[in-house]
N, C-alpha and C. Protein backbone atom coordinates (compact mmCIF):
# COMPACT_ATOMS: atom_id res chain seq x y z
N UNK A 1 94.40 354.87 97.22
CA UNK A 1 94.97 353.64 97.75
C UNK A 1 93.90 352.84 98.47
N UNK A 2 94.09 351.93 98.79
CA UNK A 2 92.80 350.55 99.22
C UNK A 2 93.47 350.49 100.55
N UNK A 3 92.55 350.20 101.59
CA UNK A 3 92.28 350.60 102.79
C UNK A 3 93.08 349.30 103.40
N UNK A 4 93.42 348.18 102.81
CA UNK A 4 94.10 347.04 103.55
C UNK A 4 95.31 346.83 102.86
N UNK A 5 96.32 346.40 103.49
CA UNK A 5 97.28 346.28 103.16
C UNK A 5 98.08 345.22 103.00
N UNK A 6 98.53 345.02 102.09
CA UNK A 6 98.74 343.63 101.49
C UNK A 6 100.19 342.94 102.05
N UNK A 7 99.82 341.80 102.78
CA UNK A 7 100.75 341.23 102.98
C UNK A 7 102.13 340.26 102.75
N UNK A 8 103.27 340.89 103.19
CA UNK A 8 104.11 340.46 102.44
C UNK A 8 104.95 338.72 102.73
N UNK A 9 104.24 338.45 103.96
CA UNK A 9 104.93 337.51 104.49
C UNK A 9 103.77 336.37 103.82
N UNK A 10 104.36 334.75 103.23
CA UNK A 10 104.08 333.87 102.60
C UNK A 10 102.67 333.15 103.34
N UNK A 11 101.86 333.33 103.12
CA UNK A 11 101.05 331.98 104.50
C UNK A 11 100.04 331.24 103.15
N UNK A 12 99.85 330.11 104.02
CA UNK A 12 99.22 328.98 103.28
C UNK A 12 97.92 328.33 104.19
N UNK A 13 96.73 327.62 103.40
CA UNK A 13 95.89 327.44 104.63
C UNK A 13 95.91 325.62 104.09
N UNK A 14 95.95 324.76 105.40
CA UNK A 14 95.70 323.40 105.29
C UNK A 14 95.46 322.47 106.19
N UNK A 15 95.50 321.51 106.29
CA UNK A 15 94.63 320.62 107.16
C UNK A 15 95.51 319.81 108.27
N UNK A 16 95.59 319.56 109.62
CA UNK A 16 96.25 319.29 110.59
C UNK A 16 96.17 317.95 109.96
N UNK A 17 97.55 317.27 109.83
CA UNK A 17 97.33 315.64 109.69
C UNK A 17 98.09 314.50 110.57
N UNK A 18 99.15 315.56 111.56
CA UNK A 18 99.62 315.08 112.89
C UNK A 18 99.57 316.13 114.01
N UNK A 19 99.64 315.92 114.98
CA UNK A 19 99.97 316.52 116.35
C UNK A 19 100.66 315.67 117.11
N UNK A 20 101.39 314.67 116.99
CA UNK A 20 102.07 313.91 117.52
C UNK A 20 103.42 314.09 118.18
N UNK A 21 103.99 315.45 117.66
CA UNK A 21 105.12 316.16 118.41
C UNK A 21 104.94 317.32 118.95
N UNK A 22 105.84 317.25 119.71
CA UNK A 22 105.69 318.32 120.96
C UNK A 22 105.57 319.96 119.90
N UNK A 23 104.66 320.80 119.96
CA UNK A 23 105.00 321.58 120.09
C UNK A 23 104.79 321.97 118.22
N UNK A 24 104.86 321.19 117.46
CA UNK A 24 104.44 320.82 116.14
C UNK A 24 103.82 320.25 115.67
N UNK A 25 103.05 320.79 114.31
CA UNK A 25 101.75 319.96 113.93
C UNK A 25 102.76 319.74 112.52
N UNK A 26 101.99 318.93 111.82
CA UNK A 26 102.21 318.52 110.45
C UNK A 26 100.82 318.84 109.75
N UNK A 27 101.21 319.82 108.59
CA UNK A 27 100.22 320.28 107.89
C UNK A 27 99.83 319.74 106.41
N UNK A 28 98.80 319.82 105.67
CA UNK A 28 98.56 319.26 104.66
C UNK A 28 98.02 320.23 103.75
N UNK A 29 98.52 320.79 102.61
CA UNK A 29 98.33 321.94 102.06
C UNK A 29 98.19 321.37 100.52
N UNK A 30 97.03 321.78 100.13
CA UNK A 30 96.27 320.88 98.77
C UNK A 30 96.15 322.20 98.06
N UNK A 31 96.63 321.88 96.47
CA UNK A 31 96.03 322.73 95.76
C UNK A 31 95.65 322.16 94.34
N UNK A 32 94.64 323.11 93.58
CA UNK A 32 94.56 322.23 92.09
C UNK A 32 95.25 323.27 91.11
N UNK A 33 95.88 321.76 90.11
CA UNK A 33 96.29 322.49 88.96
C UNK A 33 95.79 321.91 87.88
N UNK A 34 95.96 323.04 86.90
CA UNK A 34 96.03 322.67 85.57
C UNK A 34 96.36 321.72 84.93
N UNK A 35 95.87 320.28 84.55
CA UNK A 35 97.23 319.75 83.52
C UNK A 35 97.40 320.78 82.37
N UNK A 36 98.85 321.14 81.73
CA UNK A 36 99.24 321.68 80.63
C UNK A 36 98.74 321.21 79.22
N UNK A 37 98.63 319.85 79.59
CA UNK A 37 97.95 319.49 78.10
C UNK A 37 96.78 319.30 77.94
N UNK A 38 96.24 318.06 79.07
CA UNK A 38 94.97 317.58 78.99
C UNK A 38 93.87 318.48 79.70
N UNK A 39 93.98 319.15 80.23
CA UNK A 39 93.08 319.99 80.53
C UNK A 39 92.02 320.03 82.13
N UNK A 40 92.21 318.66 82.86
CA UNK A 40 91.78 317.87 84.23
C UNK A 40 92.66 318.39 85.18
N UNK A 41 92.18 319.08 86.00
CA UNK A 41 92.52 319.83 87.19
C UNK A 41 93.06 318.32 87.89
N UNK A 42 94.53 318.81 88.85
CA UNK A 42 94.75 317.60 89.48
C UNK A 42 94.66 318.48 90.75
N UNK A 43 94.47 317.27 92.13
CA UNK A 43 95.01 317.94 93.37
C UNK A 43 96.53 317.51 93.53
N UNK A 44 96.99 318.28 93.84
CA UNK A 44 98.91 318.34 94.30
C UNK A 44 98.71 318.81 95.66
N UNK A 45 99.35 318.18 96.50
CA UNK A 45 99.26 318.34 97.81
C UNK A 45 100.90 318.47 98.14
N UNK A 46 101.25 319.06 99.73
CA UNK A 46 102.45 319.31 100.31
C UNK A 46 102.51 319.57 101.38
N UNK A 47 103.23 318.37 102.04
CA UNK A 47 103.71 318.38 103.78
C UNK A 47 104.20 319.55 104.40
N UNK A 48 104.03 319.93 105.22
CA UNK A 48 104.87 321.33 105.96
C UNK A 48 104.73 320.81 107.50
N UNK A 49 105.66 321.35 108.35
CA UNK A 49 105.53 321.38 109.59
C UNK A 49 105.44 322.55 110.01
N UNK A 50 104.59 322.64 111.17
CA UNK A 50 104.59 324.47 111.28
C UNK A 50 104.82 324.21 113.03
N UNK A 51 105.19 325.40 113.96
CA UNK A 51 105.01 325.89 115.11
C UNK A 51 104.07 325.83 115.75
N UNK A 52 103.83 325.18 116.81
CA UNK A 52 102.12 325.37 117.50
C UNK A 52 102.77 325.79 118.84
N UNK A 53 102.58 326.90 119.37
CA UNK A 53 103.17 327.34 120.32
C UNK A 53 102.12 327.01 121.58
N UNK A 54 101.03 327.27 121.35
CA UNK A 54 100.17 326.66 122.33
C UNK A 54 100.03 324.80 122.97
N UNK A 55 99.95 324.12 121.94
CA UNK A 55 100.23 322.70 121.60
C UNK A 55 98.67 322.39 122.02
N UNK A 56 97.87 323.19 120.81
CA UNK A 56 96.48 322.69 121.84
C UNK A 56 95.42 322.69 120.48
N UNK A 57 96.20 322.52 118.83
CA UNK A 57 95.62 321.84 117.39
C UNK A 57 95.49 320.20 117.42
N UNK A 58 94.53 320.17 117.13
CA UNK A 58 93.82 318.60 116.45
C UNK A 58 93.94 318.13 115.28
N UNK A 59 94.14 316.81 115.21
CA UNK A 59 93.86 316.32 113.67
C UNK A 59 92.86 316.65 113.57
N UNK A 60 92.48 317.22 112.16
CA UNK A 60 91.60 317.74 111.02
C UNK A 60 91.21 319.33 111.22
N UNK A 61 91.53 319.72 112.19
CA UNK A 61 91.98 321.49 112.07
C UNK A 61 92.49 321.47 111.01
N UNK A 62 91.50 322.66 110.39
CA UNK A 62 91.84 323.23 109.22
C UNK A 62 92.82 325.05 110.12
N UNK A 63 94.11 324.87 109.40
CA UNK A 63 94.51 326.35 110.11
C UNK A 63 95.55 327.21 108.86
N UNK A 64 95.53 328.63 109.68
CA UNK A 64 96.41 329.07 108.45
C UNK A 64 97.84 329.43 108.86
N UNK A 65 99.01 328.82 108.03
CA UNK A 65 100.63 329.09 108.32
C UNK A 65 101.00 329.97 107.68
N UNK A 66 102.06 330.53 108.20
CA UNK A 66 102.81 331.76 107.65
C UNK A 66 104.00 331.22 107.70
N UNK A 67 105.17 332.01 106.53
CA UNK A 67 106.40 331.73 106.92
C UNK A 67 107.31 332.25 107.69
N UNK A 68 108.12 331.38 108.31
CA UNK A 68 109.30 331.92 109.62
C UNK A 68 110.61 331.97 109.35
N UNK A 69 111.07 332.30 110.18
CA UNK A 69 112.89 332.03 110.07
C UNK A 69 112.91 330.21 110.32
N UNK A 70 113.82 329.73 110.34
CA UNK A 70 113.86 328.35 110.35
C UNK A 70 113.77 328.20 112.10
N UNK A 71 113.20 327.23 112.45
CA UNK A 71 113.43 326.73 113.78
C UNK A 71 113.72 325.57 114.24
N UNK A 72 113.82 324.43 113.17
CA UNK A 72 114.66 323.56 113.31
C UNK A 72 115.22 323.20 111.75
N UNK A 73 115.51 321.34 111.72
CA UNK A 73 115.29 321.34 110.88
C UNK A 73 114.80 321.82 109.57
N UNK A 74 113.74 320.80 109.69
CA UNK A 74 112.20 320.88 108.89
C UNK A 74 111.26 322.15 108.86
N UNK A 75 111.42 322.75 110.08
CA UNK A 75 110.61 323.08 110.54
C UNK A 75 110.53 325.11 110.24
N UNK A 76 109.82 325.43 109.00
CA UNK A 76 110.38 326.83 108.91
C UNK A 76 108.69 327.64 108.87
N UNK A 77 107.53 327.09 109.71
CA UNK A 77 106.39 327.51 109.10
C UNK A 77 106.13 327.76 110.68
N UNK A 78 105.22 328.85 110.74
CA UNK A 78 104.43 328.93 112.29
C UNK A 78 102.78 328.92 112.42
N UNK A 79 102.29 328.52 112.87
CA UNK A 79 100.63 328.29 112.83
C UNK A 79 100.10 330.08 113.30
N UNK A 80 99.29 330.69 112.30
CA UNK A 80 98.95 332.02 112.58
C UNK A 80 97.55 332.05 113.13
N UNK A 81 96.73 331.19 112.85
CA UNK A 81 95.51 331.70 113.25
C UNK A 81 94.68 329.83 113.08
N UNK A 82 93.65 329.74 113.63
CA UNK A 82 93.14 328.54 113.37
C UNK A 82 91.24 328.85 112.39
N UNK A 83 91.61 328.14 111.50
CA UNK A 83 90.01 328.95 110.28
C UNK A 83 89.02 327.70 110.69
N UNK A 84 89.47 326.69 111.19
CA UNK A 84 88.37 325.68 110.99
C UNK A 84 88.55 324.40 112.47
N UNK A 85 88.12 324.51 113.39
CA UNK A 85 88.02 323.34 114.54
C UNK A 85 87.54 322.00 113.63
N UNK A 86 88.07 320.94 113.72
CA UNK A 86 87.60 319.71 113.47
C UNK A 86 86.15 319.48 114.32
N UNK A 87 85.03 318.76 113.55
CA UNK A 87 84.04 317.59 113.81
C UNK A 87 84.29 316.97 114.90
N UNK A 88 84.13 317.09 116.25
CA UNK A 88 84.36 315.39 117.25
C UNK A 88 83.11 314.51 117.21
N UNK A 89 83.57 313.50 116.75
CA UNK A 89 82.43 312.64 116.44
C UNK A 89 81.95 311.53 118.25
């Protein structure tokens, strides 16, 4: 058996594109696909809101979400770990 263990809970990694609510970021989660016919990778991108329990992510934090039980609405993703601090220019 392999020494790490594979996780079962969903997480996604993407780019902070609000912090404007309390307590929640709005995430930006890009991926490429295939076209089926023509053969040109597209980017497909998708909004998520996740949990920031700290309230202390930036626009352009790159971070990684996992999935939750629902906590509001919208809102069913929690921020697990942060992979990338934004540039302050």
């Amino acid at each position: 058996m392999n020494a790490e263990k594979k996780s079962l809970t969903r997480t996604l990694v993407g780019r902070v594109v609000s912090n404007k609510m309390q307590k929640t970021v709005t995430v930006l989660v890009e991926r490429r696909v295939k076209h089926p016919l023509y053969g040109k990778y597209i980017v497909k991108s998708n909004k998520y809101h996740a949990h920031d329990a700290t309230d202390a992510l930036n626009e352009g934090d790159v971070v990684e979400i996992a999935a939750s039980r629902p906590l509001s609405r919208t809102k069913t993703w929690t921020v697990t770990r942060v992979v990338e601090t934004a540039q302050a220019i």
